[in-house]
PDB file of N, CA and C in Angstrom:
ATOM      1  N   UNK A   1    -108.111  52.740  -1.957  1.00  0.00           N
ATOM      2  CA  UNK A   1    -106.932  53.440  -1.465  1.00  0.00           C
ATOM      3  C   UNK A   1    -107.343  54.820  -0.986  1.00  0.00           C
ATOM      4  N   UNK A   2    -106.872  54.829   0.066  1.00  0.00           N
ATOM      5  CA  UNK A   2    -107.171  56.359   0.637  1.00  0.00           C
ATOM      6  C   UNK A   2    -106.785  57.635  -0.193  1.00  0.00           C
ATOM      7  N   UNK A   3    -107.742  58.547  -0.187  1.00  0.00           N
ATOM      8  CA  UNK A   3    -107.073  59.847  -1.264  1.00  0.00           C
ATOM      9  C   UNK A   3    -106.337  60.983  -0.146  1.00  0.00           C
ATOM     10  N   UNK A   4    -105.213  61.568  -1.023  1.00  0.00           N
ATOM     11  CA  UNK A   4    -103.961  62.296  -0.181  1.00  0.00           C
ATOM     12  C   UNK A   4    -104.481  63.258  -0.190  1.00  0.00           C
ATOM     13  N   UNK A   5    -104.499  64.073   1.102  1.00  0.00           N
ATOM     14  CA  UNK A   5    -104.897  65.309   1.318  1.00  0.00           C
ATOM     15  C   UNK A   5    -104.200  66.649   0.753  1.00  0.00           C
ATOM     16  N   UNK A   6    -104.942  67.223   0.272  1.00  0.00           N
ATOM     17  CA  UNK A   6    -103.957  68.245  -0.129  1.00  0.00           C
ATOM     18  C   UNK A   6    -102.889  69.052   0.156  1.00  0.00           C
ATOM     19  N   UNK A   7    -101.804  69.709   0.092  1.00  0.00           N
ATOM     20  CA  UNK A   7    -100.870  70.282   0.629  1.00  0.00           C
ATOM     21  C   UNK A   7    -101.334  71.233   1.214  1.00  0.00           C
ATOM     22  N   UNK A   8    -102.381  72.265   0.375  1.00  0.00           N
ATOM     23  CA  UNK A   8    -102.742  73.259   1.505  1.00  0.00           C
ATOM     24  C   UNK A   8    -103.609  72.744   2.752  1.00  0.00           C
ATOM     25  N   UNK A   9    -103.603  71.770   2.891  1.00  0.00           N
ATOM     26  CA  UNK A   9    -104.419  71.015   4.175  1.00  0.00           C
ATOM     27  C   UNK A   9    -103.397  71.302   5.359  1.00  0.00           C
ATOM     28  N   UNK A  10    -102.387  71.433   5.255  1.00  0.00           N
ATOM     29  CA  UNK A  10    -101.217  71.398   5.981  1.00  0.00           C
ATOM     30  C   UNK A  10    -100.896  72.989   7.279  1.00  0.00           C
ATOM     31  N   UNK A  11    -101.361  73.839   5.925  1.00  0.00           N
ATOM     32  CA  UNK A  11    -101.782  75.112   6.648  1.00  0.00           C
ATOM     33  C   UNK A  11    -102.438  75.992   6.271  1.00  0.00           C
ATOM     34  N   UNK A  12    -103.578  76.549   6.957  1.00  0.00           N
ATOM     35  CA  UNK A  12    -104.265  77.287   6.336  1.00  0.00           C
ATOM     36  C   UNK A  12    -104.451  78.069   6.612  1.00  0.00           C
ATOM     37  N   UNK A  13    -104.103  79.105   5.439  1.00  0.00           N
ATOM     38  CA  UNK A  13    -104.268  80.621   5.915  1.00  0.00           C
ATOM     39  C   UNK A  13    -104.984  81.276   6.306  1.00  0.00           C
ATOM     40  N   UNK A  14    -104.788  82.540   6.833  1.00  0.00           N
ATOM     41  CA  UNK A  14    -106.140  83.078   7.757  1.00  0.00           C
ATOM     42  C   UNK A  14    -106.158  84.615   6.744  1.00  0.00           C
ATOM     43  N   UNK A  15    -106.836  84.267   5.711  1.00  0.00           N
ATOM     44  CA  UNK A  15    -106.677  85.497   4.941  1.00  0.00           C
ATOM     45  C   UNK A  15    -107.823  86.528   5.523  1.00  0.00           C
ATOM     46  N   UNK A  16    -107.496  87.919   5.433  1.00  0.00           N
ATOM     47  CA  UNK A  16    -107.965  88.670   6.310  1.00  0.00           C
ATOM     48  C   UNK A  16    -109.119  89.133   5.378  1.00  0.00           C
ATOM     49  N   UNK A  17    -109.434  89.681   4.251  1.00  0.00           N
ATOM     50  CA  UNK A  17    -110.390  89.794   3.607  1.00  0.00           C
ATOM     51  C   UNK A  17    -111.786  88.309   3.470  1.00  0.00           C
ATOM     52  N   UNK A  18    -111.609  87.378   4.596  1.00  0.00           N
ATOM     53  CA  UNK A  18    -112.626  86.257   4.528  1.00  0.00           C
ATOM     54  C   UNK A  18    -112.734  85.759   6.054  1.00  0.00           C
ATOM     55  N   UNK A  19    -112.013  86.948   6.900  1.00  0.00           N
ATOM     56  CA  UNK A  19    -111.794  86.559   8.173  1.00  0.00           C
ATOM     57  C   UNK A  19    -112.892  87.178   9.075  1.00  0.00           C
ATOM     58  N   UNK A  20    -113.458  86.574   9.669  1.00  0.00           N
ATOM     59  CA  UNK A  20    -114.627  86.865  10.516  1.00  0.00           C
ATOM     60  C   UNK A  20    -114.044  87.324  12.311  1.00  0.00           C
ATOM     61  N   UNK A  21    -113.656  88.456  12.391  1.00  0.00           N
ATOM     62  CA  UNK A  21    -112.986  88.654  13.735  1.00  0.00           C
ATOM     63  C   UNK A  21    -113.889  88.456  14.679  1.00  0.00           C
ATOM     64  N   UNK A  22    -113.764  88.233  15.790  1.00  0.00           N
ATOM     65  CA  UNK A  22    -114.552  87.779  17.360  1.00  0.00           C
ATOM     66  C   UNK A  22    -115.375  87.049  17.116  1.00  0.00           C
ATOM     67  N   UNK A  23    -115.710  86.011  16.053  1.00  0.00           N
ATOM     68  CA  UNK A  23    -117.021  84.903  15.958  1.00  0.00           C
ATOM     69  C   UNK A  23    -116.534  84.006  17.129  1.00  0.00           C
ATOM     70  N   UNK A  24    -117.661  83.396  17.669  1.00  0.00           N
ATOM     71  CA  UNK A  24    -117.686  82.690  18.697  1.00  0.00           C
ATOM     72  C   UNK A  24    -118.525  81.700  18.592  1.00  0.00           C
ATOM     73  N   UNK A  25    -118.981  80.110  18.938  1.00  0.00           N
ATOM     74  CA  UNK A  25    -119.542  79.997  18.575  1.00  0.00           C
ATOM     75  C   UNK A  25    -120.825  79.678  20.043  1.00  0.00           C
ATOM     76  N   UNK A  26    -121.775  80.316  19.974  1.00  0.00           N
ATOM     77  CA  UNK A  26    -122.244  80.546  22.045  1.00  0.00           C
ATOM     78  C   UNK A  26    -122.964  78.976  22.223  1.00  0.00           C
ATOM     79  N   UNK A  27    -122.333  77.976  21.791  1.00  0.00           N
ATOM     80  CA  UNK A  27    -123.434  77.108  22.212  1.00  0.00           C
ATOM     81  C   UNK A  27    -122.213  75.995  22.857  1.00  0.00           C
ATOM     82  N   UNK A  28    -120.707  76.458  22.630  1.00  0.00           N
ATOM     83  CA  UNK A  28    -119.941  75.929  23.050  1.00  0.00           C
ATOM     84  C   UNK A  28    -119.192  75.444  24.669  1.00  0.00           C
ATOM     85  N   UNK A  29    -119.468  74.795  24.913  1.00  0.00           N
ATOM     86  CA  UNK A  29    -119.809  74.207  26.428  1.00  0.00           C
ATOM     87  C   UNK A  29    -118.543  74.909  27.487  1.00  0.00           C
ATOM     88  N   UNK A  30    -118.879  74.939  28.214  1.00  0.00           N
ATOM     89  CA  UNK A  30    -117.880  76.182  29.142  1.00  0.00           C
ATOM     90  C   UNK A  30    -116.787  75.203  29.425  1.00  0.00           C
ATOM     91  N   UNK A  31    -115.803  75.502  29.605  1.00  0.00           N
ATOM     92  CA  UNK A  31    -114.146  75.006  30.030  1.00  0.00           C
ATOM     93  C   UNK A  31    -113.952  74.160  28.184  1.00  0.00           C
ATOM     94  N   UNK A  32    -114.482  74.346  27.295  1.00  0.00           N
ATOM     95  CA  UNK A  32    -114.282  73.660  26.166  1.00  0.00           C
ATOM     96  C   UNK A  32    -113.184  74.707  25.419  1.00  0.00           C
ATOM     97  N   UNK A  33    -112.223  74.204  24.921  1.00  0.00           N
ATOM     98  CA  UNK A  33    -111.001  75.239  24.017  1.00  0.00           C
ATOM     99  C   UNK A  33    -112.018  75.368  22.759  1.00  0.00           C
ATOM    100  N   UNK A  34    -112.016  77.027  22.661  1.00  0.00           N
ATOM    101  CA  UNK A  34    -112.490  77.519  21.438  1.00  0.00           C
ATOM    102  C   UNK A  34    -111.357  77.705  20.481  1.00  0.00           C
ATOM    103  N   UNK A  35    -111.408  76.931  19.360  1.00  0.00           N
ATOM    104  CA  UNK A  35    -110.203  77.357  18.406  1.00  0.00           C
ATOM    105  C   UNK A  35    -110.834  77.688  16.823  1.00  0.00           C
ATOM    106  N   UNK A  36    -110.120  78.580  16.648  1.00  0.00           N
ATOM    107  CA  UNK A  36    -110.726  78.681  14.777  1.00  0.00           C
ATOM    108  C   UNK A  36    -111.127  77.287  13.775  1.00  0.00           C
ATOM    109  N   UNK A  37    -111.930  77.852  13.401  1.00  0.00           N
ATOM    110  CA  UNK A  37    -112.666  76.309  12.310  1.00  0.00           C
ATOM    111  C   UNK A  37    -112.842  76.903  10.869  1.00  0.00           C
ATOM    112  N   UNK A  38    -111.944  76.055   9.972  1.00  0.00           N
ATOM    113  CA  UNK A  38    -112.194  76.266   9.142  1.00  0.00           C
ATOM    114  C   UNK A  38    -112.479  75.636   7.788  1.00  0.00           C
ATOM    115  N   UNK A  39    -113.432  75.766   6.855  1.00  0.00           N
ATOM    116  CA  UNK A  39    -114.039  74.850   5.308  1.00  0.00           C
ATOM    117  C   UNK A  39    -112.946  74.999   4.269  1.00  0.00           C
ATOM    118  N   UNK A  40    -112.458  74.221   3.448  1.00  0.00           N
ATOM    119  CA  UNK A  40    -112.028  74.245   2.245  1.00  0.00           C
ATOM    120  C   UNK A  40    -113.130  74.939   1.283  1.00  0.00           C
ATOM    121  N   UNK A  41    -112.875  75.522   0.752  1.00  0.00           N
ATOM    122  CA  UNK A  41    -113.422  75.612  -0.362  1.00  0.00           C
ATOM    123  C   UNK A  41    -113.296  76.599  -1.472  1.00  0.00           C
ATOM    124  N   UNK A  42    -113.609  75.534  -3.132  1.00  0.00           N
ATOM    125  CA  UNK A  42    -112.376  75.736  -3.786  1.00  0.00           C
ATOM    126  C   UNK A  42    -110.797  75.946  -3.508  1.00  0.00           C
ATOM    127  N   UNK A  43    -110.095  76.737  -3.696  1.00  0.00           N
ATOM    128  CA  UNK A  43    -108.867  76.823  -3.688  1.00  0.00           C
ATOM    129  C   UNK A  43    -108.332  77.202  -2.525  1.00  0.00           C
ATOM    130  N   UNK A  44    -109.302  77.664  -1.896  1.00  0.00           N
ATOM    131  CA  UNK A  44    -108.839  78.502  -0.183  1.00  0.00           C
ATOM    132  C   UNK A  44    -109.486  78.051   0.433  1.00  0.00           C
ATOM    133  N   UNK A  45    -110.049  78.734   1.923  1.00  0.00           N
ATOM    134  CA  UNK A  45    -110.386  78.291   3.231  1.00  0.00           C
ATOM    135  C   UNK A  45    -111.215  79.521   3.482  1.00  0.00           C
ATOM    136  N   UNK A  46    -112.241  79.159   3.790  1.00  0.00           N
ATOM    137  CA  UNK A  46    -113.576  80.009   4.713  1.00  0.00           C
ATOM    138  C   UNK A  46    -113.284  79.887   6.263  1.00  0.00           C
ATOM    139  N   UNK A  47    -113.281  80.591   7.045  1.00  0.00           N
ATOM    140  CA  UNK A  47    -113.362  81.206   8.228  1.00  0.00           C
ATOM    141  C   UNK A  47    -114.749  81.204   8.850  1.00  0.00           C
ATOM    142  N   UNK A  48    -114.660  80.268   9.822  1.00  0.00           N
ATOM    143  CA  UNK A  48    -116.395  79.899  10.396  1.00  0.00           C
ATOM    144  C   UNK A  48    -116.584  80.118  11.487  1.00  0.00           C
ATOM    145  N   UNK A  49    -115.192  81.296  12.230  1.00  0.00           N
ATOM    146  CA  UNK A  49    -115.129  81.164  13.799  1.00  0.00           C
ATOM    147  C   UNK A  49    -114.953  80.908  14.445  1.00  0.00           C
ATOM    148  N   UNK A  50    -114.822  80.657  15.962  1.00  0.00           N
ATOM    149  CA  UNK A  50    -113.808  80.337  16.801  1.00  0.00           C
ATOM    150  C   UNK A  50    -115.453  79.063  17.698  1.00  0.00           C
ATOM    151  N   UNK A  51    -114.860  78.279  17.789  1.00  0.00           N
ATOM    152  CA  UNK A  51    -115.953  77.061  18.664  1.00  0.00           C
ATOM    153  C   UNK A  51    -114.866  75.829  19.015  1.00  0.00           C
ATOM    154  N   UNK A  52    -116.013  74.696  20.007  1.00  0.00           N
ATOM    155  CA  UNK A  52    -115.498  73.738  19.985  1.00  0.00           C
ATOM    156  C   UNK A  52    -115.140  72.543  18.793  1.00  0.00           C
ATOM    157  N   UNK A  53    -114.698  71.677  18.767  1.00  0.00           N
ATOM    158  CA  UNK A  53    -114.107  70.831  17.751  1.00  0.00           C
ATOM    159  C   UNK A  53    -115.420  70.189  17.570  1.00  0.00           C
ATOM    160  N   UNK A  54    -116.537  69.897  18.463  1.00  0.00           N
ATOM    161  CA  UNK A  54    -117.185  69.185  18.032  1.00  0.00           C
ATOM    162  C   UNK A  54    -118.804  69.933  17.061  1.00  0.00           C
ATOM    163  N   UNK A  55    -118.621  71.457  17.417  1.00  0.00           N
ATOM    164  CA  UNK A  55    -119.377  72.580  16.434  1.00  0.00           C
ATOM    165  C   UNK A  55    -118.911  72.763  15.524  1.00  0.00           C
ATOM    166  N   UNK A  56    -117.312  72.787  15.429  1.00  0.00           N
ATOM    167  CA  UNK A  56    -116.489  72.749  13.973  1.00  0.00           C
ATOM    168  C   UNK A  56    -117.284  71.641  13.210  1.00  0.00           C
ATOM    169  N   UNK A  57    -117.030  70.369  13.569  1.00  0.00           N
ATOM    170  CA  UNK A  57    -116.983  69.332  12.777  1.00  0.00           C
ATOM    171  C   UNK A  57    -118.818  69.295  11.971  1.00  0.00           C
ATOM    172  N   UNK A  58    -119.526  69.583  13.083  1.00  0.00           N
ATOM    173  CA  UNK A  58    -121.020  70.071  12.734  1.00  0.00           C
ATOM    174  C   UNK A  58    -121.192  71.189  11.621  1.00  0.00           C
ATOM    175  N   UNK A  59    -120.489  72.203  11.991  1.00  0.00           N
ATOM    176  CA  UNK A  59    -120.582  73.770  10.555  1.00  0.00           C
ATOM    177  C   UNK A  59    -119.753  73.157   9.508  1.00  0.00           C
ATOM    178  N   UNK A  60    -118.990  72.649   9.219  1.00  0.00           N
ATOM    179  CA  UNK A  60    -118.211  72.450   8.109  1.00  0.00           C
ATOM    180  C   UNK A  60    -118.515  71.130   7.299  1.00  0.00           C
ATOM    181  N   UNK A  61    -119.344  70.396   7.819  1.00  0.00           N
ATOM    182  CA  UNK A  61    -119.513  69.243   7.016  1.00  0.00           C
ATOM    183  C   UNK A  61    -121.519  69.154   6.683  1.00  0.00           C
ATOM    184  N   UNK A  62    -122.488  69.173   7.921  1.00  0.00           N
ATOM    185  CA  UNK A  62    -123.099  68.985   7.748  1.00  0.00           C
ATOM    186  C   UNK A  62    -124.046  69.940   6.928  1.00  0.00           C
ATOM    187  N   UNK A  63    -125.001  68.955   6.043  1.00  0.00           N
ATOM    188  CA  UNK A  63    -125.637  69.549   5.193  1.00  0.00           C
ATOM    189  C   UNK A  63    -124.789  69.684   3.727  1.00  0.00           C
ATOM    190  N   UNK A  64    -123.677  69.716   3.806  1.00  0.00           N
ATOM    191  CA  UNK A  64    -122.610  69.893   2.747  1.00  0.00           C
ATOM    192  C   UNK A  64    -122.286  68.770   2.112  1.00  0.00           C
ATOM    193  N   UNK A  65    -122.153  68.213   1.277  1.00  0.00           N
ATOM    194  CA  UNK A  65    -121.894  66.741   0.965  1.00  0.00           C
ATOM    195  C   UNK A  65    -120.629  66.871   0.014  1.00  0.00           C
ATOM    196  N   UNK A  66    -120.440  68.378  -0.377  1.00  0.00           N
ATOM    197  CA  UNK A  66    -119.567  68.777  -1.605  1.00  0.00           C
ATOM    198  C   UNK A  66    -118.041  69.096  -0.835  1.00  0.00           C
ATOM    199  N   UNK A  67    -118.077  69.182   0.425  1.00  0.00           N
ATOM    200  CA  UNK A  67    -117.492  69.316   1.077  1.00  0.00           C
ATOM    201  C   UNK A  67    -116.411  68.436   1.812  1.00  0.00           C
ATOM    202  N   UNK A  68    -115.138  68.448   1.807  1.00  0.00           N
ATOM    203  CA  UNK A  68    -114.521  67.180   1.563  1.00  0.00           C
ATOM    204  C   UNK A  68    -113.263  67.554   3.020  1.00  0.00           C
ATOM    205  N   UNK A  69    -112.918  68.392   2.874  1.00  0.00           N
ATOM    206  CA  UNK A  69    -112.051  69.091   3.663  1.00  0.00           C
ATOM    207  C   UNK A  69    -112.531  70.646   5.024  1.00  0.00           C
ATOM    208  N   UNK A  70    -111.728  69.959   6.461  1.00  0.00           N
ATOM    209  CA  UNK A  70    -111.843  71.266   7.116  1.00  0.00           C
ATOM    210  C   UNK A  70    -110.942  70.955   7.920  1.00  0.00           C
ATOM    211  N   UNK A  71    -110.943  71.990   9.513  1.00  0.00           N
ATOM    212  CA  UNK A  71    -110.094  72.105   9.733  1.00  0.00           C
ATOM    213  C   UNK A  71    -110.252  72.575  11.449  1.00  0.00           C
ATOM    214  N   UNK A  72    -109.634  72.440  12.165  1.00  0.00           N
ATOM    215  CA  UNK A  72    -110.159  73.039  13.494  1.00  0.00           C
ATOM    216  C   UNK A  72    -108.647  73.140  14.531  1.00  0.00           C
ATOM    217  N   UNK A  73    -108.483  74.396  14.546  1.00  0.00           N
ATOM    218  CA  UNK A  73    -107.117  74.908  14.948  1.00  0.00           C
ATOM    219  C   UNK A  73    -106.083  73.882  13.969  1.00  0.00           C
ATOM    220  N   UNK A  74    -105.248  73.671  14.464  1.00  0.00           N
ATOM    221  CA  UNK A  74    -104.572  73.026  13.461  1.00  0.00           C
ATOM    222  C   UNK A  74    -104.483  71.399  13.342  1.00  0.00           C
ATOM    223  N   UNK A  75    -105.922  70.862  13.571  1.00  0.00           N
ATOM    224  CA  UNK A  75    -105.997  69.486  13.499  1.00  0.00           C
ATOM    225  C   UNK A  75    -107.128  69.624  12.025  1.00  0.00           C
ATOM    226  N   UNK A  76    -106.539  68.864  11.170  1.00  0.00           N
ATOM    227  CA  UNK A  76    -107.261  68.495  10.052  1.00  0.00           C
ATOM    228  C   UNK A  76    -108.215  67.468  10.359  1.00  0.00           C
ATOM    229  N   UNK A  77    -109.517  68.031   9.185  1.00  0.00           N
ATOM    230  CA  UNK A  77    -110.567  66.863   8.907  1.00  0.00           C
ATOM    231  C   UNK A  77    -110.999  66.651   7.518  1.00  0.00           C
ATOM    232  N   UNK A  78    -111.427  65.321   7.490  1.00  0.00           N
ATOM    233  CA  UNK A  78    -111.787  65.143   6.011  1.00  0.00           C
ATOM    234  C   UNK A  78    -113.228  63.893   6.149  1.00  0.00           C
ATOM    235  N   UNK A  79    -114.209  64.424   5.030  1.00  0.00           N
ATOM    236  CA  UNK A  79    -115.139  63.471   5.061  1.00  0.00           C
ATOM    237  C   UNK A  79    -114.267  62.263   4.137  1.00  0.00           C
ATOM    238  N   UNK A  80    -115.208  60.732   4.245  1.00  0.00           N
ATOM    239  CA  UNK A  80    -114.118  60.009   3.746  1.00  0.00           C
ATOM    240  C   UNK A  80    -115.289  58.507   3.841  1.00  0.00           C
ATOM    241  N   UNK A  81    -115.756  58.484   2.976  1.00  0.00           N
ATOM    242  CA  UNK A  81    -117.400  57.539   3.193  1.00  0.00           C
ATOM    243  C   UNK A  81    -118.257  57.817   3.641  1.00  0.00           C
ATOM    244  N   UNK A  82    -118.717  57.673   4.566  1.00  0.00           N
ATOM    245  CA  UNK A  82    -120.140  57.423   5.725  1.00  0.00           C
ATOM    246  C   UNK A  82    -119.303  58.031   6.667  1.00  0.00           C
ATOM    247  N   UNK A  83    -118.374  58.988   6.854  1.00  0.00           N
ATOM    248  CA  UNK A  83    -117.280  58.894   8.538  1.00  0.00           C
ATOM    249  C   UNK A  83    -116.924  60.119   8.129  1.00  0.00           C
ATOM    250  N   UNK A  84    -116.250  61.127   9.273  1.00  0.00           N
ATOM    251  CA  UNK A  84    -115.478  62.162   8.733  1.00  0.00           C
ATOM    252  C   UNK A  84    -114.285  61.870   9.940  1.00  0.00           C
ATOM    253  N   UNK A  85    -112.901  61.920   9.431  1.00  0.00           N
ATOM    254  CA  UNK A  85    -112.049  61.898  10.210  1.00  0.00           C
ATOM    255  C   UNK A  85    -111.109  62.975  10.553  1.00  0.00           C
ATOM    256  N   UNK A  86    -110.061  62.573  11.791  1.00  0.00           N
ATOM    257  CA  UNK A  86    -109.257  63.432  12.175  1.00  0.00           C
ATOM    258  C   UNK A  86    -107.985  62.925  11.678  1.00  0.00           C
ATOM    259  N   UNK A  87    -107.401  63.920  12.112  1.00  0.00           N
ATOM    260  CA  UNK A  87    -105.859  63.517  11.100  1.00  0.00           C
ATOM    261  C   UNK A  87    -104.724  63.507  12.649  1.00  0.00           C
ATOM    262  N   UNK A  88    -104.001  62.621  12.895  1.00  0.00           N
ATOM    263  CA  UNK A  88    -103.069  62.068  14.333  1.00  0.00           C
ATOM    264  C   UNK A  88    -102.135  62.766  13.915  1.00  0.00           C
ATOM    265  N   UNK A  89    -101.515  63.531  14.811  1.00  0.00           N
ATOM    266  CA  UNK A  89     -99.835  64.019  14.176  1.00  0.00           C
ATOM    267  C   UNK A  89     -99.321  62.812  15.023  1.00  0.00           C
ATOM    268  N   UNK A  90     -97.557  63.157  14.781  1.00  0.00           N
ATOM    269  CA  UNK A  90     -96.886  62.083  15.558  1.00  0.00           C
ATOM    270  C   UNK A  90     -96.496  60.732  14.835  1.00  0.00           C
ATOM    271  N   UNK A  91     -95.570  60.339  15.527  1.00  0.00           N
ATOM    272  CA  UNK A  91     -95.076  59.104  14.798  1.00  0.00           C
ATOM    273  C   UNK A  91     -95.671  58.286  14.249  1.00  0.00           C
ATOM    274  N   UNK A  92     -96.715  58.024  15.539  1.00  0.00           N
ATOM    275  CA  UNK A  92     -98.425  56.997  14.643  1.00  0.00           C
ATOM    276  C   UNK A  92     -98.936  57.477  14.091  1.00  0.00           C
ATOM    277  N   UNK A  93     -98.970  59.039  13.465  1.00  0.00           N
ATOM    278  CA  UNK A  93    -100.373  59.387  13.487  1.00  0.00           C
ATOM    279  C   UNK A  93    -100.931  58.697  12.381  1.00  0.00           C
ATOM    280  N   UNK A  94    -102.251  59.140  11.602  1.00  0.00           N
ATOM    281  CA  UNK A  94    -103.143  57.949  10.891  1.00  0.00           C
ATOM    282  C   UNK A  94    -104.037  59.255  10.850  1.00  0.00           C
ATOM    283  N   UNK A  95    -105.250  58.410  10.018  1.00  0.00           N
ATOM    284  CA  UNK A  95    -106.507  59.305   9.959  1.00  0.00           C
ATOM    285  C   UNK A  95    -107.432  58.144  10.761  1.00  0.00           C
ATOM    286  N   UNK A  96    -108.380  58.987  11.861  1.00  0.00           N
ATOM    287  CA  UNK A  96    -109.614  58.515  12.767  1.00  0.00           C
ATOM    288  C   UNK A  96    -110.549  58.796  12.751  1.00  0.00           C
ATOM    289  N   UNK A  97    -111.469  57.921  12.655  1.00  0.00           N
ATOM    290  CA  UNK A  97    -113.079  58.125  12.995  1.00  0.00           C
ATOM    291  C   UNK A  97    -113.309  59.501  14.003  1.00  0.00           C
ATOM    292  N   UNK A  98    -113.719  60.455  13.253  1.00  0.00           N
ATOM    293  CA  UNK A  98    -114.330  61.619  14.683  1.00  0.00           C
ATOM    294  C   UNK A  98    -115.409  62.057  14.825  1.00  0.00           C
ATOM    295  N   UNK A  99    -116.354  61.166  13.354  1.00  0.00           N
ATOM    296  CA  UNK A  99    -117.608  60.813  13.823  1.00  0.00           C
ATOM    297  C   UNK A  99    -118.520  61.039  12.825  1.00  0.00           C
ATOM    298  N   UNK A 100    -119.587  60.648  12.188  1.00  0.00           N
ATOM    299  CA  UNK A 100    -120.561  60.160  11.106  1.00  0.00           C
ATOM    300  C   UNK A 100    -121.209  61.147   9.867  1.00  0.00           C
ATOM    301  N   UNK A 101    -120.859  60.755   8.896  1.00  0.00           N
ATOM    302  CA  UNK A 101    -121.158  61.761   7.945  1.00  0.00           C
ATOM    303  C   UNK A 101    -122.565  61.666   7.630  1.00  0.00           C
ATOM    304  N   UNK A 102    -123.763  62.625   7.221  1.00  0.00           N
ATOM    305  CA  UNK A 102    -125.174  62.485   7.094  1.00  0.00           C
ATOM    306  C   UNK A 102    -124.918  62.262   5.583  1.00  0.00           C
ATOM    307  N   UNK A 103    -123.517  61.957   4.515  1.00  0.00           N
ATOM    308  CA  UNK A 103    -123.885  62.168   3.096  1.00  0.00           C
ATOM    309  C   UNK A 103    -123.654  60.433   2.881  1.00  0.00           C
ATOM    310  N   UNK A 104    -123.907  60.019   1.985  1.00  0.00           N
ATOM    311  CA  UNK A 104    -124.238  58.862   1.376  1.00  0.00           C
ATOM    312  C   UNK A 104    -122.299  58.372   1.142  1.00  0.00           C
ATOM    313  N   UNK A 105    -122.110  57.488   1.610  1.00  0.00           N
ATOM    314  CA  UNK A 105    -120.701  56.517   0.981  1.00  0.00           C
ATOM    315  C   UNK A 105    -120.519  57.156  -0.547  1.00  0.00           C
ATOM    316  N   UNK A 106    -119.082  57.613  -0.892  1.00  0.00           N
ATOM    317  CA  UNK A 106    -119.297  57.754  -2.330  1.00  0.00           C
ATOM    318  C   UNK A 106    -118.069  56.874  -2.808  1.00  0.00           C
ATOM    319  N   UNK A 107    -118.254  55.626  -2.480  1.00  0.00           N
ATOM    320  CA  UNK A 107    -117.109  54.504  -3.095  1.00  0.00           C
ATOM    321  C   UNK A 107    -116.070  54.444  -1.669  1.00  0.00           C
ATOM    322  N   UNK A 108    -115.901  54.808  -0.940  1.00  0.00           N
ATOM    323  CA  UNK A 108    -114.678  54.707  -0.503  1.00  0.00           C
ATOM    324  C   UNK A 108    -114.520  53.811   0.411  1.00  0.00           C
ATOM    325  N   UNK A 109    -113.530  53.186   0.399  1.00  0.00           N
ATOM    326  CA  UNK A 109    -112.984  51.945   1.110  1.00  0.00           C
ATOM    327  C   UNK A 109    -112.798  52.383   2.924  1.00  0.00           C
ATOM    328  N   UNK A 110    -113.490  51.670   3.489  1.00  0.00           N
ATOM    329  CA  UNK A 110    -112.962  51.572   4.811  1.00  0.00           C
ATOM    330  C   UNK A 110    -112.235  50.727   5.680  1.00  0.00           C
TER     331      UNK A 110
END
């Protein structure tokens, strides 16, 4: 059974004492929307800068295996087996493949 994301997944604050002003991230491909990216961790949210979704999904998960939750403008992600997904708003929405976790399956059903 899929595990429920947390409530603060929903929104996350941009607390100013952990806020990194003008980060950018320069490897982010030109006409690409730079939006804030951000890690769970513990009880709050780390601030990793402003990049594309697909540098988000790279800084916040990889190498991290402890790492379960992030975030990129206001589309949620979560690792979730071998996969890390996106979260659909909208009538359908669902959680989606947005692409391959380097940490080992830890039980979870796909």
């Amino acid at each position: 059974m899929a595990e429920a994301a947390p409530a603060a997944l929903e929104a996350a604050p941009e607390p100013a004492s952990r806020r990194e002003e003008g980060t950018q991230d320069k490897a982010a491909t030109p006409g690409v929307e730079a939006q804030p990216c951000w890690r769970a961790e513990g009880s709050g949210w780390m601030h990793l800068g402003y990049m594309s979704q697909k540098a988000c999904i790279a800084r916040v998960f990889a190498g991290r295996c402890e790492t379960i939750y992030g975030r990129w403008g206001d589309k949620p992600f979560r690792r979730y087996g071998a996969v890390v997904q996106s979260h659909k708003k909208g009538l359908f929405g669902g959680w989606k493949t947005a692409g391959e976790s380097d940490c080992p399956a830890s039980g979870a059903a796909r």
